[in-house]
C-alpha atoms as a PDB file:
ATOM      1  CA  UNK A   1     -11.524   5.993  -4.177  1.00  0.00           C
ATOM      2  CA  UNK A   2     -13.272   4.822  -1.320  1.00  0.00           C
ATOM      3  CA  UNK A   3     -11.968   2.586   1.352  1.00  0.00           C
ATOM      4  CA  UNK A   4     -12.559   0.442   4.080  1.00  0.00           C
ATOM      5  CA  UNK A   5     -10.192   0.029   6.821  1.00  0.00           C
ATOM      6  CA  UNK A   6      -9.649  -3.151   8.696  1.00  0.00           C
ATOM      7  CA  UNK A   7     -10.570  -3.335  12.395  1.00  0.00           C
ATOM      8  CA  UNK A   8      -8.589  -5.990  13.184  1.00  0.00           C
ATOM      9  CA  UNK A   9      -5.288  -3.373  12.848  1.00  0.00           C
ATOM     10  CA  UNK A  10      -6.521  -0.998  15.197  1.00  0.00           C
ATOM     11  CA  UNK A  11      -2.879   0.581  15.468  1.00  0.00           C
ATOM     12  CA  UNK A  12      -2.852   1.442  11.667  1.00  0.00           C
ATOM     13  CA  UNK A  13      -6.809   2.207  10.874  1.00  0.00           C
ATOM     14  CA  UNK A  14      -6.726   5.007  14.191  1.00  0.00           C
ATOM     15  CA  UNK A  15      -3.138   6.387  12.901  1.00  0.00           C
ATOM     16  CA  UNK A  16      -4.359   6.509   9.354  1.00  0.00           C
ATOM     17  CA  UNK A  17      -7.458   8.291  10.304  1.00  0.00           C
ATOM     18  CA  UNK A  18      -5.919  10.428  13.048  1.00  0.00           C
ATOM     19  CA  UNK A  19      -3.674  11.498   9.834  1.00  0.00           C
ATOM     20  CA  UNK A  20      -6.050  12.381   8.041  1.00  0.00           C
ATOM     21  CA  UNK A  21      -8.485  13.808  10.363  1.00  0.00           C
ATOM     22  CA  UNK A  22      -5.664  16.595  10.471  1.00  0.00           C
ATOM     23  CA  UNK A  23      -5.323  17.041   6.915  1.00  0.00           C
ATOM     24  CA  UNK A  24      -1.460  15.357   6.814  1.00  0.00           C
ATOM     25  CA  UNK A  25      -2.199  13.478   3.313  1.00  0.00           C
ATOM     26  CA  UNK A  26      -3.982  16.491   1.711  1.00  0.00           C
ATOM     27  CA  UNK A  27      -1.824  17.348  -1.033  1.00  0.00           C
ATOM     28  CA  UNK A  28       0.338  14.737  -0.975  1.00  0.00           C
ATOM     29  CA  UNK A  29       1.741  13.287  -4.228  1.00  0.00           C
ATOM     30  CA  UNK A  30       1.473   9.387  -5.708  1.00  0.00           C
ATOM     31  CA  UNK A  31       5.340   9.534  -5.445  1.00  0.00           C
ATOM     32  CA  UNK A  32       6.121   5.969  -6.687  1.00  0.00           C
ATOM     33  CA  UNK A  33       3.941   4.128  -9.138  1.00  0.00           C
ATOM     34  CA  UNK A  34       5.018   0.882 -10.744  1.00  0.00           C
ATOM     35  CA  UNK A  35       2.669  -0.243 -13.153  1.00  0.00           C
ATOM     36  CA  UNK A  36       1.015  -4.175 -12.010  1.00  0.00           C
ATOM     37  CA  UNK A  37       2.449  -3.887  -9.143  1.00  0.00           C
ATOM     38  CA  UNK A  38       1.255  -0.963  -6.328  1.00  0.00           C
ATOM     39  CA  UNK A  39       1.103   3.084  -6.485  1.00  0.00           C
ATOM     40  CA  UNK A  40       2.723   4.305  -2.568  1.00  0.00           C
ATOM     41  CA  UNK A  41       1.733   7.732  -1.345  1.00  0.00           C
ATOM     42  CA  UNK A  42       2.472   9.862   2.531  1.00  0.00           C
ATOM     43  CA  UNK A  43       5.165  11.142   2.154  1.00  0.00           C
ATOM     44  CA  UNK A  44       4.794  14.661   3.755  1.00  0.00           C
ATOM     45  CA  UNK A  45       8.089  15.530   1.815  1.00  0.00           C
ATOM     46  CA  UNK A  46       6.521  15.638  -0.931  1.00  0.00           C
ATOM     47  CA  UNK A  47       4.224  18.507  -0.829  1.00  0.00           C
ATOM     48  CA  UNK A  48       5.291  21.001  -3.365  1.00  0.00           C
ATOM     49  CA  UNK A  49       8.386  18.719  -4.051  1.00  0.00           C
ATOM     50  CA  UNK A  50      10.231  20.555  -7.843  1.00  0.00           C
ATOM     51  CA  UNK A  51      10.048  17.638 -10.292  1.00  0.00           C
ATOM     52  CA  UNK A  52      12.491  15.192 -10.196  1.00  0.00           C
ATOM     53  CA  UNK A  53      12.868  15.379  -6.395  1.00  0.00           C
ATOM     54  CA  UNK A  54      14.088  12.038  -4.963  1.00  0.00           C
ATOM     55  CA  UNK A  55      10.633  11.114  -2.726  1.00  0.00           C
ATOM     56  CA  UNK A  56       9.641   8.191   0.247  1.00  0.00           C
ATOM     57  CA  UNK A  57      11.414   8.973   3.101  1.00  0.00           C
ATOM     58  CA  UNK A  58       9.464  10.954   4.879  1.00  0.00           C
ATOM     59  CA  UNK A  59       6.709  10.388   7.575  1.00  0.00           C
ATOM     60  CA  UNK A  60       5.456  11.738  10.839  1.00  0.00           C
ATOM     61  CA  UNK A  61       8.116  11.224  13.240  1.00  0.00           C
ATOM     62  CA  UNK A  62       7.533   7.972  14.108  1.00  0.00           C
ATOM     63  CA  UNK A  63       6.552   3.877  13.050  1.00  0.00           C
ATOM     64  CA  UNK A  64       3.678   1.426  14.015  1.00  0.00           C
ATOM     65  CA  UNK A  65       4.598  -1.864  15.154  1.00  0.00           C
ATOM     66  CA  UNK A  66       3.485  -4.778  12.409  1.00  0.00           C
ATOM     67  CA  UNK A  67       0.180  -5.996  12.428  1.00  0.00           C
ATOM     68  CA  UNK A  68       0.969  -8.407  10.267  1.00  0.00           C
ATOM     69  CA  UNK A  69      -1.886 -11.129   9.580  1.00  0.00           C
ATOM     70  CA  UNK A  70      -2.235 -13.989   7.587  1.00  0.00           C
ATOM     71  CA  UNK A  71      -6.335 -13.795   6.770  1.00  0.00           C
ATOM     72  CA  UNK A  72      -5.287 -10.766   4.961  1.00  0.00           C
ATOM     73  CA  UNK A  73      -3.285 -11.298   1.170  1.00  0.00           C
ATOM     74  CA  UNK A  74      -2.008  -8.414  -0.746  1.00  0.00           C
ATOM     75  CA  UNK A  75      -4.841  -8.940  -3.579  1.00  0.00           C
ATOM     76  CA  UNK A  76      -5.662  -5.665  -5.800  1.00  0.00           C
ATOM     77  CA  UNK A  77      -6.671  -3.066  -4.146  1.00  0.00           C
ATOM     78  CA  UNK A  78      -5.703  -3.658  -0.725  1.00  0.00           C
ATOM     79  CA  UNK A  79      -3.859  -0.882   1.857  1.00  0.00           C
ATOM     80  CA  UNK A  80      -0.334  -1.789   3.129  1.00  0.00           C
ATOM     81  CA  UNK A  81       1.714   0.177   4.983  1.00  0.00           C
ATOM     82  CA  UNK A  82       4.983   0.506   3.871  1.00  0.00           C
ATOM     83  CA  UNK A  83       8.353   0.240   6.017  1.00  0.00           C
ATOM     84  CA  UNK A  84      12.010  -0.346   6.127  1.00  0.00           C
ATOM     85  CA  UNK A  85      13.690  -3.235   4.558  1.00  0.00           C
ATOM     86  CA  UNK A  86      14.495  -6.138   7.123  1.00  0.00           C
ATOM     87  CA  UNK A  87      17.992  -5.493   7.385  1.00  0.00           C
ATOM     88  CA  UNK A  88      17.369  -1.980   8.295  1.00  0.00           C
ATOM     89  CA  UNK A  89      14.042  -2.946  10.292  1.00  0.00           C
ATOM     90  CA  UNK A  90      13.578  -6.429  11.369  1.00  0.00           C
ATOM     91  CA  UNK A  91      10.610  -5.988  13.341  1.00  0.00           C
ATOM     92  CA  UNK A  92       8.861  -4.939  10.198  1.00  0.00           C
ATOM     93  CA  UNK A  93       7.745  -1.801  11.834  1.00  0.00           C
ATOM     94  CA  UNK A  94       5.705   0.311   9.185  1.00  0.00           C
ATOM     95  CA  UNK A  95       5.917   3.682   8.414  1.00  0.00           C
ATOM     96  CA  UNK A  96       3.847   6.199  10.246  1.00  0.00           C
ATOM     97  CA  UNK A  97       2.304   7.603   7.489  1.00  0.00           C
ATOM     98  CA  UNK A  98       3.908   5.863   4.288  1.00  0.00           C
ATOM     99  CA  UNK A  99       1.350   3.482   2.263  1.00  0.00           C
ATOM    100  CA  UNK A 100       0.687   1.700  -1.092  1.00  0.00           C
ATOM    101  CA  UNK A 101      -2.375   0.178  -2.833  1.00  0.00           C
ATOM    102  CA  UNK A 102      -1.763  -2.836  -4.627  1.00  0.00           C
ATOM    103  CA  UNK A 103      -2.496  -3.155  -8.253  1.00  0.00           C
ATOM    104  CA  UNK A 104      -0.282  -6.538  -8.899  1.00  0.00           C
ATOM    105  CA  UNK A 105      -1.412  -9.116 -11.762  1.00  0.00           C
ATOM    106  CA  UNK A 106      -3.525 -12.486 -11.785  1.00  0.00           C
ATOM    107  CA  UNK A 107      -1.553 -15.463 -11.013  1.00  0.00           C
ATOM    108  CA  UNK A 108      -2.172 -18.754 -11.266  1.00  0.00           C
ATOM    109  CA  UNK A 109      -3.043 -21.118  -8.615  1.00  0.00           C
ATOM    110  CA  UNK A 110      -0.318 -23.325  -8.716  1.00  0.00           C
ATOM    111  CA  UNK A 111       2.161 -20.734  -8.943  1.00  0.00           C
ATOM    112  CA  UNK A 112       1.273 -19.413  -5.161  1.00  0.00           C
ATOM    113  CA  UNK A 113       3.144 -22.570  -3.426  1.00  0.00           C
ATOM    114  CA  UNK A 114       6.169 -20.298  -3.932  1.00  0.00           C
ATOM    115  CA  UNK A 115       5.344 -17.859  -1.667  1.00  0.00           C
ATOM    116  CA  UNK A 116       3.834 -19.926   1.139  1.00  0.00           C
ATOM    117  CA  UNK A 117       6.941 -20.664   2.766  1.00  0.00           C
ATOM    118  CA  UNK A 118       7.982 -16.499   3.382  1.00  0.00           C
ATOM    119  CA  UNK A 119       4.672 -16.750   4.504  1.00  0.00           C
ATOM    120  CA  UNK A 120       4.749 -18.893   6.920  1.00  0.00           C
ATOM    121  CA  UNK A 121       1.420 -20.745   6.297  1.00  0.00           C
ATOM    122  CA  UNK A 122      -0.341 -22.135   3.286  1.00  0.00           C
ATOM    123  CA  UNK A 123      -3.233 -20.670   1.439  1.00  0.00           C
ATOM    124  CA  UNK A 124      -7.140 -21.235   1.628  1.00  0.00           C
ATOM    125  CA  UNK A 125      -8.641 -22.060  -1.733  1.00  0.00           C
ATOM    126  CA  UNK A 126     -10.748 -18.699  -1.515  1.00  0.00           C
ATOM    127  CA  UNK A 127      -7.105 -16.714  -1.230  1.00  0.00           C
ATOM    128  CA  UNK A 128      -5.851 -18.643  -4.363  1.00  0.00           C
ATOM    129  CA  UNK A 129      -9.007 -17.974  -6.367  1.00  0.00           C
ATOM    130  CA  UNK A 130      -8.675 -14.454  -5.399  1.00  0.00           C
ATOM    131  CA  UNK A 131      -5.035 -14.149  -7.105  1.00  0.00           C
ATOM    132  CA  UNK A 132      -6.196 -16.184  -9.831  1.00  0.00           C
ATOM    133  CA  UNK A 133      -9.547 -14.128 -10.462  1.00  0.00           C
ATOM    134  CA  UNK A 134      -8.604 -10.614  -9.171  1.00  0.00           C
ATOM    135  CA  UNK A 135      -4.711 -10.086  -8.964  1.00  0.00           C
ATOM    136  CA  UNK A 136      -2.499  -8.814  -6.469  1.00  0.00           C
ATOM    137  CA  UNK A 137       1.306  -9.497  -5.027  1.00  0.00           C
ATOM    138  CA  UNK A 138       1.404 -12.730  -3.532  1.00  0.00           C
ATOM    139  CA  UNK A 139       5.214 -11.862  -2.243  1.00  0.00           C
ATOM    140  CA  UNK A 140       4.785  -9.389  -0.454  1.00  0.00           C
ATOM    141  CA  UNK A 141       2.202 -11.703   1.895  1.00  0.00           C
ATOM    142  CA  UNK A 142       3.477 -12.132   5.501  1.00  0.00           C
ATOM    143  CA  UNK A 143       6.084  -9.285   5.176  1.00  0.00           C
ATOM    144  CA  UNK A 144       3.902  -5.995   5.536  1.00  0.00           C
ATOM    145  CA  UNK A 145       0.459  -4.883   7.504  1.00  0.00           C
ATOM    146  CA  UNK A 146      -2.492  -4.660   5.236  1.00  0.00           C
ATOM    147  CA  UNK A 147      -5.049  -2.641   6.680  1.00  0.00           C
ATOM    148  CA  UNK A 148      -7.566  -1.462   4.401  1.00  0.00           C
ATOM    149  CA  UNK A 149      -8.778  -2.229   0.807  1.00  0.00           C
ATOM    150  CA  UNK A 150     -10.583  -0.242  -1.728  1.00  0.00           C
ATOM    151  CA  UNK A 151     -14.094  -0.781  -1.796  1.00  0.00           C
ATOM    152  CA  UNK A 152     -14.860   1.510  -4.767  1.00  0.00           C
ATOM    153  CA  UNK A 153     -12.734   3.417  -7.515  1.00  0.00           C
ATOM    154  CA  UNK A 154     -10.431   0.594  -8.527  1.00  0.00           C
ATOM    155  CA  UNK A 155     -10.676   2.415 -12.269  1.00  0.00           C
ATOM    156  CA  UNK A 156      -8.637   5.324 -10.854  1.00  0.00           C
ATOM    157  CA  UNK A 157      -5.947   2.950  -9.182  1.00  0.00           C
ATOM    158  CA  UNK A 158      -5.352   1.664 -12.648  1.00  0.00           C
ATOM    159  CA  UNK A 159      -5.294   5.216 -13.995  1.00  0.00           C
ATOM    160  CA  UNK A 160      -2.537   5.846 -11.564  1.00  0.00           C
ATOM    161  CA  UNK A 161      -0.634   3.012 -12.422  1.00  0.00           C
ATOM    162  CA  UNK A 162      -0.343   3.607 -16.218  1.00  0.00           C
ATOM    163  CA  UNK A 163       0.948   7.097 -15.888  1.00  0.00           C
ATOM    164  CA  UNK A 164       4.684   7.344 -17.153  1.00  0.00           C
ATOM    165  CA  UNK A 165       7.143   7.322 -14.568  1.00  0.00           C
ATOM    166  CA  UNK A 166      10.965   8.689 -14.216  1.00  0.00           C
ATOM    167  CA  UNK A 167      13.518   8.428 -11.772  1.00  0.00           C
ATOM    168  CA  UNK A 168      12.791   6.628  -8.481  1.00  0.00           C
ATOM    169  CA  UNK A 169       9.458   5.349  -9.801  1.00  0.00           C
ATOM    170  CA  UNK A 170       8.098   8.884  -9.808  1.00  0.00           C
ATOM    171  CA  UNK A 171       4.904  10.085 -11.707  1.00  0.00           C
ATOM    172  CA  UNK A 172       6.384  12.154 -14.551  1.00  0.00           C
ATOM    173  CA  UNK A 173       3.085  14.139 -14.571  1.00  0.00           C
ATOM    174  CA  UNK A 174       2.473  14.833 -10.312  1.00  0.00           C
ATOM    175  CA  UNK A 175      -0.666  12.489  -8.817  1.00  0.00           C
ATOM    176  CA  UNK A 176      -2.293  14.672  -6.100  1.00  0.00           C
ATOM    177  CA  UNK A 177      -4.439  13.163  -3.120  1.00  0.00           C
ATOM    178  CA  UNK A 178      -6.252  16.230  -2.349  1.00  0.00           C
ATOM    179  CA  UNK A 179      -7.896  15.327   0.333  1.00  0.00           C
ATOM    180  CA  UNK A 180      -8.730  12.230   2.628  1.00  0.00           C
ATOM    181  CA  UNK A 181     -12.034  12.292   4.464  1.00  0.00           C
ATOM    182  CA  UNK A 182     -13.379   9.666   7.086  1.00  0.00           C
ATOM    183  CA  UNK A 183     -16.866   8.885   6.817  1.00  0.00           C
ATOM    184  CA  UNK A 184     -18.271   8.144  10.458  1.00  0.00           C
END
């Protein structure tokens, strides 16, 4: 896959590629895949993790304040960084190294009104078509940072998301990222 990362969440494009710049996602595992919905990997905990080890809480040491913002909707193929719950983490403050890439399904236009108000603002027309034409997770908008979206290899986030799964969500079969590379 290739991807683009948003410059308007500086906090979570330089951590992502200061991450990967020193090789912490190489070798990481998918570790929870739900199918039309997202696939979440960085987890450091889960290099060489036995099968059937209980994955997702591990990270760097640290969290990234939210960068939350509205012009971005969690449409297929975006980057989000995961986090805490809200009653753990009200500040929303996303995991240092933790992600997912949204798969979702197509909804239809009238059907987004529901999310607008955990939100917190309406829709544009060209974010509507968007779930309508291209899918994503319209309820999950306003609650996490997006910061990045595939721009190529969409195929192999579907592959990822129709692999079997067991406990937790986990791949039954292990989904390797061997290696992240910025491209200057």
């Amino acid at each position: 896959m290739v991807v683009e990362l948003y410059d308007e969440t500086p906090k979570h494009r330089d951590n992502f590629i200061k991450l990967a710049k020193k090789g912490f996602y190489d070798s990481t595992l998918f570790h929870r895949v739900i199918k039309d919905f997202m696939i979440q990997a960085g987890d450091p905990n889960s290099k060489g993790a036995t099968a059937g080890k209980r994955l997702g809480n591990g990270g760097p040491g640290y969290t990234l304040s939210s960068e939350i913002d509205n012009q971005f909707i969690h449409k297929k193929g975006v980057l989000a960084a995961a986090r805490q719950p809200d009653n753990t983490n009200p500040n929303r403050r996303s995991s240092g190294s933790q992600f997912y890439i949204v798969q979702g399904r197509r909804y239809p236009k009238q059907y987004l009104s529901r999310f607008e108000e955990a939100r917190g603002e309406p829709y544009t027309e060209s974010q509507k078509e968007t779930y309508q034409k291209i899918g994503g997770t319209p309820h999950l908008d306003g609650q996490y940072t997006i910061f990045g979206e595939v721009l190529s290899g969409l195929e192999v986030l579907d592959q990822i998301a129709a692999m079997p799964t067991g406990t937790a969500d986990r791949p039954q079969q292990n989904v390797y990222i061997v290696e992240i590379k910025p491209i200057d």
